[in-house]
Protein backbone atom coordinates (compact mmCIF):
# COMPACT_ATOMS: atom_id res chain seq x y z
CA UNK A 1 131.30 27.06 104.53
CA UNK A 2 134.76 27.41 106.20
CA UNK A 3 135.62 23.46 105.47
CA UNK A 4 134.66 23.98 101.79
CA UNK A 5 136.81 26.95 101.50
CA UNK A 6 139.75 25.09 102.90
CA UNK A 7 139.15 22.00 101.32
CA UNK A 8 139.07 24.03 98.47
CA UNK A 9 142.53 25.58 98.67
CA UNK A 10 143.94 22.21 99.90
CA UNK A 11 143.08 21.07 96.20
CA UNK A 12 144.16 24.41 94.64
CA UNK A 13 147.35 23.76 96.29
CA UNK A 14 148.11 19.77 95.63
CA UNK A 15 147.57 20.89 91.83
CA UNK A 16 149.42 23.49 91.36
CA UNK A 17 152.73 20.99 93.13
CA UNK A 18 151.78 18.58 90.52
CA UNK A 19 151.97 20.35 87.69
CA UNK A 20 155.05 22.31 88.95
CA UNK A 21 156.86 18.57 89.62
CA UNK A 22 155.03 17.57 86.20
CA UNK A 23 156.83 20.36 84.21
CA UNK A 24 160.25 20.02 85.83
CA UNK A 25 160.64 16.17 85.17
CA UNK A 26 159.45 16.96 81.50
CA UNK A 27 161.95 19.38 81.38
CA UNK A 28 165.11 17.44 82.67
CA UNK A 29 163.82 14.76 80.04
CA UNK A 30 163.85 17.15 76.98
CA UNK A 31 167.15 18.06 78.30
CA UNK A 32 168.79 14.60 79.52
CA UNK A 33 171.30 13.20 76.69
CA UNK A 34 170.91 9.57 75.70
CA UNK A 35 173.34 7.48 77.69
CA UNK A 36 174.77 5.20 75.31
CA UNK A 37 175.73 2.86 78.43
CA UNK A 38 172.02 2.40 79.52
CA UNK A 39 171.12 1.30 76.23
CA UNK A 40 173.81 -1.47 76.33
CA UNK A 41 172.33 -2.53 79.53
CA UNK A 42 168.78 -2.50 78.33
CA UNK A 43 170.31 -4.93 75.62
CA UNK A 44 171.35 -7.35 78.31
CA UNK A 45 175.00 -5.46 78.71
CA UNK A 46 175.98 -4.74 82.28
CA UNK A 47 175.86 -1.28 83.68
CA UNK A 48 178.97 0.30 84.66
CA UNK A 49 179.55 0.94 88.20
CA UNK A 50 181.20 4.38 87.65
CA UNK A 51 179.10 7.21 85.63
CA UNK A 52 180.62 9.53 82.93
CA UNK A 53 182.50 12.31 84.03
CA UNK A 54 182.22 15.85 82.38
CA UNK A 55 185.51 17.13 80.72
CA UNK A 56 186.04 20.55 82.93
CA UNK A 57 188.82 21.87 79.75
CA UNK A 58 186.35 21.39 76.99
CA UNK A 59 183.10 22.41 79.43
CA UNK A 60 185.26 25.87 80.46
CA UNK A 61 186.03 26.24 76.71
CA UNK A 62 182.47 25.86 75.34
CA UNK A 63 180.08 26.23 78.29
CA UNK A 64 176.61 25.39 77.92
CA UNK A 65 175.01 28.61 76.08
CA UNK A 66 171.98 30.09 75.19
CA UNK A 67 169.88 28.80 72.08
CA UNK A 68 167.58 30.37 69.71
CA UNK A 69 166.17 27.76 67.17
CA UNK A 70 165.20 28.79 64.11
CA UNK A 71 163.76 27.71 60.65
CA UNK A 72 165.11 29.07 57.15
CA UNK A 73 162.03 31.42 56.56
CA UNK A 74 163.17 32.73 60.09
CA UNK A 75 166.34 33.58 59.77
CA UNK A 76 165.70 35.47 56.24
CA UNK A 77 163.33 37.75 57.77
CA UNK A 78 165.24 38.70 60.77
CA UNK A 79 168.32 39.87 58.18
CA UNK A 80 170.42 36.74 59.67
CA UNK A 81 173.94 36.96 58.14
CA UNK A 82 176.85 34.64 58.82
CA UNK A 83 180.24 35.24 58.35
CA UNK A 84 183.40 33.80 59.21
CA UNK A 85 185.84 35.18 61.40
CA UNK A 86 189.25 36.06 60.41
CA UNK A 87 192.46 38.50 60.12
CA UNK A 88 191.69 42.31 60.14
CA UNK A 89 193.14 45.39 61.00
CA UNK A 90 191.94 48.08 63.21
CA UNK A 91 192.28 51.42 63.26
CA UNK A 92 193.64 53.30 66.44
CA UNK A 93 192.31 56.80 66.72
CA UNK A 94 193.00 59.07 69.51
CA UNK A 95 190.41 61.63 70.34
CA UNK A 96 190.60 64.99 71.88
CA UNK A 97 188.88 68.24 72.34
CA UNK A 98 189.56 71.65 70.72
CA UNK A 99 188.36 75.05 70.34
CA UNK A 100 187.72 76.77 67.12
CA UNK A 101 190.16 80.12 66.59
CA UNK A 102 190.56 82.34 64.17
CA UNK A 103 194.02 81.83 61.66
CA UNK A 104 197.02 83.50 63.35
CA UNK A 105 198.35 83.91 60.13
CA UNK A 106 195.26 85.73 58.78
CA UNK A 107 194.50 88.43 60.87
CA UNK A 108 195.31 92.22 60.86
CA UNK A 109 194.99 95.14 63.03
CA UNK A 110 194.74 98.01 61.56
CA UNK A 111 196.16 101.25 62.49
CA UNK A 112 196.60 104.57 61.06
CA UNK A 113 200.44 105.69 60.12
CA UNK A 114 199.44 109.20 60.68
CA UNK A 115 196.98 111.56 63.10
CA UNK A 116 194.19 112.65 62.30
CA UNK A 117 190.52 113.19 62.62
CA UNK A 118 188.18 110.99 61.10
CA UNK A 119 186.45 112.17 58.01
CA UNK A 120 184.86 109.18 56.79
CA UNK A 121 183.92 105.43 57.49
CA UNK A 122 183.10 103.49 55.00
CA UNK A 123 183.60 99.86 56.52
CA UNK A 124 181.32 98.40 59.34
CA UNK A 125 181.35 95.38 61.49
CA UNK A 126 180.92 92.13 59.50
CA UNK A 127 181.47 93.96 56.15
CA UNK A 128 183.73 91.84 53.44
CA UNK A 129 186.78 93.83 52.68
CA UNK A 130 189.49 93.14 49.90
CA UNK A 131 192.82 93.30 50.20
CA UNK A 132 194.21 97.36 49.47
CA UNK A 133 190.40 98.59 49.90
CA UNK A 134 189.49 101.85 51.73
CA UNK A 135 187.91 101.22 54.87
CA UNK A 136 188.09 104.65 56.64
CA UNK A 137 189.57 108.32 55.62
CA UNK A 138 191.42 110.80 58.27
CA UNK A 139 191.92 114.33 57.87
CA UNK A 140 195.79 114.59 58.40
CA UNK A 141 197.57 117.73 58.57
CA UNK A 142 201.00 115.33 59.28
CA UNK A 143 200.27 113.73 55.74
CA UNK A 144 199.76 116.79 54.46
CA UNK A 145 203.19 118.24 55.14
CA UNK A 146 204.80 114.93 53.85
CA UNK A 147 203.33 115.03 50.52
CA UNK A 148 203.96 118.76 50.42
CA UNK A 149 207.63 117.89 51.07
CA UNK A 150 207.81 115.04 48.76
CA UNK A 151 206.07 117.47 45.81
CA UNK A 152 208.96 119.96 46.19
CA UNK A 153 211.34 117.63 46.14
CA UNK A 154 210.17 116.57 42.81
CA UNK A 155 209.96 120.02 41.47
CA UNK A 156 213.94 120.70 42.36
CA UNK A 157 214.37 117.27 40.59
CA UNK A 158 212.89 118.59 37.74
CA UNK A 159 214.89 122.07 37.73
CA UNK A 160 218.15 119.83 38.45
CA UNK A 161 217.35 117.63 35.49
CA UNK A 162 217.12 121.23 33.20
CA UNK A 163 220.31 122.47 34.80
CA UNK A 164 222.03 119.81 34.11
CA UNK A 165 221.16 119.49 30.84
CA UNK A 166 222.05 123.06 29.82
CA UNK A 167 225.37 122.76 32.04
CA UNK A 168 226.26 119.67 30.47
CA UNK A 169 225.61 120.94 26.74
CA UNK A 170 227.55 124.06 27.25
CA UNK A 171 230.77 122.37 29.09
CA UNK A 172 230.36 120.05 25.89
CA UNK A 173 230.87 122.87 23.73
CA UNK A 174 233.61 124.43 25.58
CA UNK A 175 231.52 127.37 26.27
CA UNK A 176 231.07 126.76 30.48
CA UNK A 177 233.64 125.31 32.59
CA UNK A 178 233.89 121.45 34.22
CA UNK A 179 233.29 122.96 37.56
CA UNK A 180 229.82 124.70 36.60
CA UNK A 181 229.30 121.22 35.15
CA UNK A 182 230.41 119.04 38.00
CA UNK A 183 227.98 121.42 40.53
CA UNK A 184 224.83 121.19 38.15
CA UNK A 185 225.63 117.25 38.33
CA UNK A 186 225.97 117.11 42.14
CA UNK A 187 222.82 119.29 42.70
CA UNK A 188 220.88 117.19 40.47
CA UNK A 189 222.08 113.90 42.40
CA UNK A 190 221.11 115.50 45.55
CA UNK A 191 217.70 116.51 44.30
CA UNK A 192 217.14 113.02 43.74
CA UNK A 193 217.92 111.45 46.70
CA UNK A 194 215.64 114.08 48.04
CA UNK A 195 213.06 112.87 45.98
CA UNK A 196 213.74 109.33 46.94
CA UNK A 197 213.86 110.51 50.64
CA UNK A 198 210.34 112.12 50.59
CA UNK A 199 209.04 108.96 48.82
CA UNK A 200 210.07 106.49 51.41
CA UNK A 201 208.60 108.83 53.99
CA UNK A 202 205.82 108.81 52.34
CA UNK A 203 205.51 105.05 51.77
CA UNK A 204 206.75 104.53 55.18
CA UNK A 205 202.84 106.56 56.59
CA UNK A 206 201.06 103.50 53.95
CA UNK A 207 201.01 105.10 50.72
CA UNK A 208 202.13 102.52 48.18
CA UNK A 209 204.91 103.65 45.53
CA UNK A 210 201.94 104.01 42.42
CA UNK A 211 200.00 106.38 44.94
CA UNK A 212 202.76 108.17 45.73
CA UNK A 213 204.19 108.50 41.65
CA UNK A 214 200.50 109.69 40.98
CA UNK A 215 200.50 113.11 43.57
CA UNK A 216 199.08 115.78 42.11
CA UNK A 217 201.80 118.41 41.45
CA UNK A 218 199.31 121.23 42.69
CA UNK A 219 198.72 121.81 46.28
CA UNK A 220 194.86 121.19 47.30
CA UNK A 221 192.69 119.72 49.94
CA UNK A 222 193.36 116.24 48.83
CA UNK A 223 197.21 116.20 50.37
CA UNK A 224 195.48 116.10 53.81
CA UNK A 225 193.40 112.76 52.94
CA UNK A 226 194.80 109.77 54.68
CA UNK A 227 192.99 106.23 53.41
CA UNK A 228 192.98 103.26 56.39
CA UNK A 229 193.26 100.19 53.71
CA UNK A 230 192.73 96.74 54.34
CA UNK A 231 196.48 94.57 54.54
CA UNK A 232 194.16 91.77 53.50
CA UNK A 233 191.54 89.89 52.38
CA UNK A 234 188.62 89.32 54.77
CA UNK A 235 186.17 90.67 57.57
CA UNK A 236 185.59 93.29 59.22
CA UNK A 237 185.52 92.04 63.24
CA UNK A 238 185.99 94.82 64.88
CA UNK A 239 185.83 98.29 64.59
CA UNK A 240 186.59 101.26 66.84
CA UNK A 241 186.59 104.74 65.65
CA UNK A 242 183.80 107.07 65.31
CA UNK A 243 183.02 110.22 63.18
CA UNK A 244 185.48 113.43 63.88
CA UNK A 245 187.30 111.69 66.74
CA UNK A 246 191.09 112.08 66.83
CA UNK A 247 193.25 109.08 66.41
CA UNK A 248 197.05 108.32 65.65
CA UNK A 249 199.34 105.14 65.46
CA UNK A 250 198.72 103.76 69.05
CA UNK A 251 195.42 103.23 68.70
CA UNK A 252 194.01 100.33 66.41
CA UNK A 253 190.99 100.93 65.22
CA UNK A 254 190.10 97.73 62.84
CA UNK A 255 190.57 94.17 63.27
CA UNK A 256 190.51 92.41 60.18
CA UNK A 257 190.29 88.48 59.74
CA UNK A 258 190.47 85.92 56.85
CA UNK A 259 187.69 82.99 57.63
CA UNK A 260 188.63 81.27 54.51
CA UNK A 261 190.74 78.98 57.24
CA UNK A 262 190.75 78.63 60.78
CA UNK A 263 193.01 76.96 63.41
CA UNK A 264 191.72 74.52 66.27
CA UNK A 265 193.26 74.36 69.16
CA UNK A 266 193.31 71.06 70.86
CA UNK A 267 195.21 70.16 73.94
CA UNK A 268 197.01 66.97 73.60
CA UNK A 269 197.88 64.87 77.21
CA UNK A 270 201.69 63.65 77.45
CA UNK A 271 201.18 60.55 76.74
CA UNK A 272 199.56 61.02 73.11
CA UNK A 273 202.04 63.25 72.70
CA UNK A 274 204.20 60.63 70.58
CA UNK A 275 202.07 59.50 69.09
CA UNK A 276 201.25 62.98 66.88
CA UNK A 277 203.08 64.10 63.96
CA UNK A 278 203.09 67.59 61.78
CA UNK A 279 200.57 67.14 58.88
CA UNK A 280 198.66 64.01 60.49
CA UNK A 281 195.24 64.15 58.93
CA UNK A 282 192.06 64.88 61.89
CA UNK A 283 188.53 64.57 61.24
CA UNK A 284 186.58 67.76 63.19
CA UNK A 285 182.99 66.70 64.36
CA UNK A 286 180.74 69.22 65.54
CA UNK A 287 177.82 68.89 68.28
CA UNK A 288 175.60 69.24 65.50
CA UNK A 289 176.78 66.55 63.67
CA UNK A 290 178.75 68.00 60.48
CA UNK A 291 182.58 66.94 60.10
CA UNK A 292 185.43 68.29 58.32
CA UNK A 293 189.30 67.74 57.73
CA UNK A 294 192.56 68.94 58.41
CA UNK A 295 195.53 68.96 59.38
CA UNK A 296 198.07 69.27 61.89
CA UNK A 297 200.35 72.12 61.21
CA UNK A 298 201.94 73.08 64.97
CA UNK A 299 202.62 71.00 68.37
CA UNK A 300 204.31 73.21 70.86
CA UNK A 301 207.07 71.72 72.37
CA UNK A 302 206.76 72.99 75.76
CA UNK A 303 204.03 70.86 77.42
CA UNK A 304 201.61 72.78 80.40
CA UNK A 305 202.82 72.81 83.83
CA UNK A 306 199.57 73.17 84.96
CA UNK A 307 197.21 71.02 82.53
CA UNK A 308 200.38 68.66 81.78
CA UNK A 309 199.08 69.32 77.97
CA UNK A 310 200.73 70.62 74.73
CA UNK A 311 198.99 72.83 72.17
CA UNK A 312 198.51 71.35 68.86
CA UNK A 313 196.73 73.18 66.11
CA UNK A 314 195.19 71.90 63.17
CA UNK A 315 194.36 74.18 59.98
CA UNK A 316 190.85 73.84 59.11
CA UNK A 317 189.56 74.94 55.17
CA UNK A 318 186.63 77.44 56.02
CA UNK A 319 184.88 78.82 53.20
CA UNK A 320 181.73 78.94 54.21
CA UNK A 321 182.21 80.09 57.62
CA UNK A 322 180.31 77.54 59.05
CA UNK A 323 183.21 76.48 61.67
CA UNK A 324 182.99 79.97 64.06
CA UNK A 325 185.70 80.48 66.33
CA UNK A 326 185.28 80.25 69.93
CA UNK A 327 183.18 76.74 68.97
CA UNK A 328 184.39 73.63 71.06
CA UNK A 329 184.60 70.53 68.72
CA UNK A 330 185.57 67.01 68.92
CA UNK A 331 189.26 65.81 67.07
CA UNK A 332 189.87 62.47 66.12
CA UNK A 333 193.17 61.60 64.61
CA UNK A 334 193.54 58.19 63.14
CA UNK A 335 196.99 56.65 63.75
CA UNK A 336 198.80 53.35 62.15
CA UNK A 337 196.68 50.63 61.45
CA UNK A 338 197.13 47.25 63.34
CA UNK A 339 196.98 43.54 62.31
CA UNK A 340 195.26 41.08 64.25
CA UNK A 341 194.10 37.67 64.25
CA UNK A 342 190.59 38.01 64.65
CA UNK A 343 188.72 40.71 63.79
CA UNK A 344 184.75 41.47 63.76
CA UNK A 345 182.32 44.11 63.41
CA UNK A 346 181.36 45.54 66.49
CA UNK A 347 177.63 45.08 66.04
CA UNK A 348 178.38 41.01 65.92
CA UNK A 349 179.06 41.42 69.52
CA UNK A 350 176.35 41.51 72.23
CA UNK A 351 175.66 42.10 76.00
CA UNK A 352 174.09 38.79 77.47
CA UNK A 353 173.73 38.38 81.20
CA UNK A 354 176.43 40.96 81.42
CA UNK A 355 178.65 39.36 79.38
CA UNK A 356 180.21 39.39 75.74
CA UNK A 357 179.01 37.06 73.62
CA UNK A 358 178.52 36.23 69.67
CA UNK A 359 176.35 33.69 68.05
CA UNK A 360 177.54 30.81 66.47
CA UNK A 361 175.53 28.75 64.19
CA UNK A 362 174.25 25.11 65.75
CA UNK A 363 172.34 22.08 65.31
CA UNK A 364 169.15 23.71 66.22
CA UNK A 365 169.56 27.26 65.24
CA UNK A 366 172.36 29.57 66.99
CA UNK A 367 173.74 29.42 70.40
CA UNK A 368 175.60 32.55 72.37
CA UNK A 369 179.55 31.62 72.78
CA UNK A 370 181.19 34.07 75.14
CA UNK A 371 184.04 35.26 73.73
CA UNK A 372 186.81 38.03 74.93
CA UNK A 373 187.10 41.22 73.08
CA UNK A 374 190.36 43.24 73.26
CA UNK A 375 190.34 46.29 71.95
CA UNK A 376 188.56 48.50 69.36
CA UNK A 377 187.87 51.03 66.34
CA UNK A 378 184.99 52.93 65.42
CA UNK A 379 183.83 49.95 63.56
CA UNK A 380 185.31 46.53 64.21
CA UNK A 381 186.56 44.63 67.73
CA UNK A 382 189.53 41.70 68.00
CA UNK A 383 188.48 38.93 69.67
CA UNK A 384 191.05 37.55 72.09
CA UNK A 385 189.46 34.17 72.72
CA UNK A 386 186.02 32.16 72.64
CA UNK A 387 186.13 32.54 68.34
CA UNK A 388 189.01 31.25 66.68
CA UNK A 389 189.65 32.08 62.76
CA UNK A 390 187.64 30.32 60.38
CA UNK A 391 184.84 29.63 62.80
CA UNK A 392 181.51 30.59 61.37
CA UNK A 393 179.66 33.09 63.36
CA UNK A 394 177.02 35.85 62.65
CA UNK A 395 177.77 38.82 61.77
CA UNK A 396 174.19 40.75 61.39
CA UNK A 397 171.19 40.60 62.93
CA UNK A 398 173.02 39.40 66.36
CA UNK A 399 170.76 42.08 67.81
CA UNK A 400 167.73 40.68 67.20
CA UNK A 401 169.12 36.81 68.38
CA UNK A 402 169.62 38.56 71.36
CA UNK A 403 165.94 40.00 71.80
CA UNK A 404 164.74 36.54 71.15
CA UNK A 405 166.50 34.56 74.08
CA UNK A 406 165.76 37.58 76.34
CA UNK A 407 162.08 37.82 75.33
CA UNK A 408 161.77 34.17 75.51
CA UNK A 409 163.30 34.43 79.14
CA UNK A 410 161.02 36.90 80.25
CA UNK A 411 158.25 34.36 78.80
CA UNK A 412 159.64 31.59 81.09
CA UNK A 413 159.27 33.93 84.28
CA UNK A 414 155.71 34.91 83.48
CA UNK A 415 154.63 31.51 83.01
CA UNK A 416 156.41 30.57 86.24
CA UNK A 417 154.63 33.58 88.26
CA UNK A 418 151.33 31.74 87.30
């Protein structure tokens, strides 16, 4: 039993070498060109004594590549499209990262002009204020006294006014003299400026000028009412006072913002720096995917000793609120186009064997030409060398070229492991 099993494996063996030799010399014939030479010495012509030597220029400019042959009805389904190649322009962006924060410009904190203990709040955290609307009252005996001042100072404007009136009717008449004349008009003219005094005192603890004009002449709880207002339109984002609690002008006790726009902050390195410009447009991407755009408005000039970065801020329209400050996006900021010789989408360009290559149409289908790519944009890549301008090549569905060769070399290996 032993013998059989060797002789056995001894045949197993001499097989499998003859079909291996078998399939190699049937390869190298599929793949060994015609020599026109041997022909002419089939045909009674002499041989020559030296063979034909391989051009090394033209073999290093168009190696031997891979092939995918294919028939019409082929290369419609696969979505083959070719193109040729030719002059474009790409687009240089440089991309950074920022930090959503809230408009500089657009943000108040609010403090009272006057102590006083708080009567009322009417405004609470993430409440929409307008601009001029009550968002907390104080019990203030400080305003009190100044809008007791300023309503007897328009009562001796008043009596002035009368004085003067009757002083200068009578020195008209010749029945007073100038002097009682002259002192009614001096008292009246410092009555006023009084008046005016109180006002602006007034004015100067918040009240506006048509608050102020409206006072009631009659003393009564409401002089000791001071209204926090908003300065402006927006929301309420913080908020600290609380209910009989005594505050005064140190203390700040709203913070007011407008979301309607909102800065990002993105440090720029030194050497993008000139490359920016004041109101360069920037697209803002999110991590979940939405975009928006704005545009610069502010590059410090002072650059970080530390970071070796400059601040640049870009103004962002907000109106929905959906960019929240203290949210890290992604800036891109297109700069000035550039012309170039050759230029091809980016998808046109594959990874074969670890290197760059794009199909080319051929005799039996398309072959892989490696080519060099320079540089490129979100979209399209110059070509440096390997695909000149004007040569066809294919511009979709190089993808799926690609998964051909490599699925028929995986075929190759599988049959070989047999």
């Amino acid at each position: 039993m032993k013998k059989i099993a060797i002789v056995a494996s001894l045949v197993v063996i001499l097989s499998s070498t003859a079909l291996y030799v078998l399939y190699h010399e049937r390869m190298a014939g599929a793949k060994r060109a015609p020599d026109p030479m041997h022909e002419a010495d089939v045909h009674g012509e002499k041989e020559p004594t030296q063979p034909l030597l391989h051009d090394p220029a033209a073999e290093a400019e168009h190696p031997t590549e891979d092939h995918v042959p294919l028939t019409e009805a082929q290369i419609e389904t696969m979505g083959i499209a070719v193109a040729t190649a030719g002059p474009g322009r790409l687009q240089q962006t440089v991309t950074l990262q920022g930090e959503i924060r809230l408009n500089g410009n657009r943000i108040a904190q609010v403090t009272p002009y006057v102590s006083g203990h708080v009567k009322e709040i009417l405004k609470n955290l993430g409440d929409p204020v307008r601009r001029g609307e009550v968002m907390a009252l104080l019990d203030s005996r400080e305003l009190a006294e100044a809008k007791a001042a300023y309503l007897a100072a328009r009562e001796r404007v008043v009596l002035a006014e009368t004085r003067f009136a009757r002083e200068e009717n009578l020195w008209k008449k010749q029945i007073s003299s100038e002097e009682e004349y002259l002192n009614a008009k001096q008292a009246l003219a410092a009555a006023r400026i009084e008046k005016r005094s109180a006002k602006q005192q007034l004015m100067s603890l918040g009240l506006s000028a048509t608050r102020v004009d409206r006072l009631s002449r009659r003393p009564d709880t409401g002089l000791t009412v001071y209204e926090i207002v908003s300065p402006l339109k927006g929301e309420v984002l913080e908020r600290a006072l609380t209910l009989g609690e005594m505050v005064g002008p140190e203390r700040i006790v709203y913070r007011v913002g407008d979301m309607d726009t909102v800065w990002v902050r993105v440090n720029v390195y030194q050497k993008d720096l000139s490359l920016l410009k004041k109101n360069m447009k920037v697209l803002i991407s999110g991590d979940d995917g939405k975009e928006a755009r704005g545009s610069i408005t502010y590059i410090a000039p002072v650059v970080d000793e530390g970071t070796r970065t400059a601040i640049a801020l870009v103004t962002l329209q907000n109106p929905r609120g959906q960019w929240r400050p203290g949210r890290f996006v992604t800036a891109k900021i297109p700069l000035k186009a550039e012309a170039l010789p050759v230029v091809i989408p980016k998808d046109a360009v594959q990874t074969l064997r670890d290197r760059p290559v794009v199909f080319v149409p051929s005799e039996e289908g398309f072959e892989a030409r490696s080519v060099s790519p320079e540089r490129s944009d979100s979209e399209h890549v110059a070509v440096v060398s390997g695909l000149s301008a004007g040569d066809p090549y294919v511009a979709e569905g190089a993808f799926e070229l690609k998964a051909a060769i490599l699925s028929e070399s995986l075929g190759d290996h599988a049959g070989h492991g047999h």
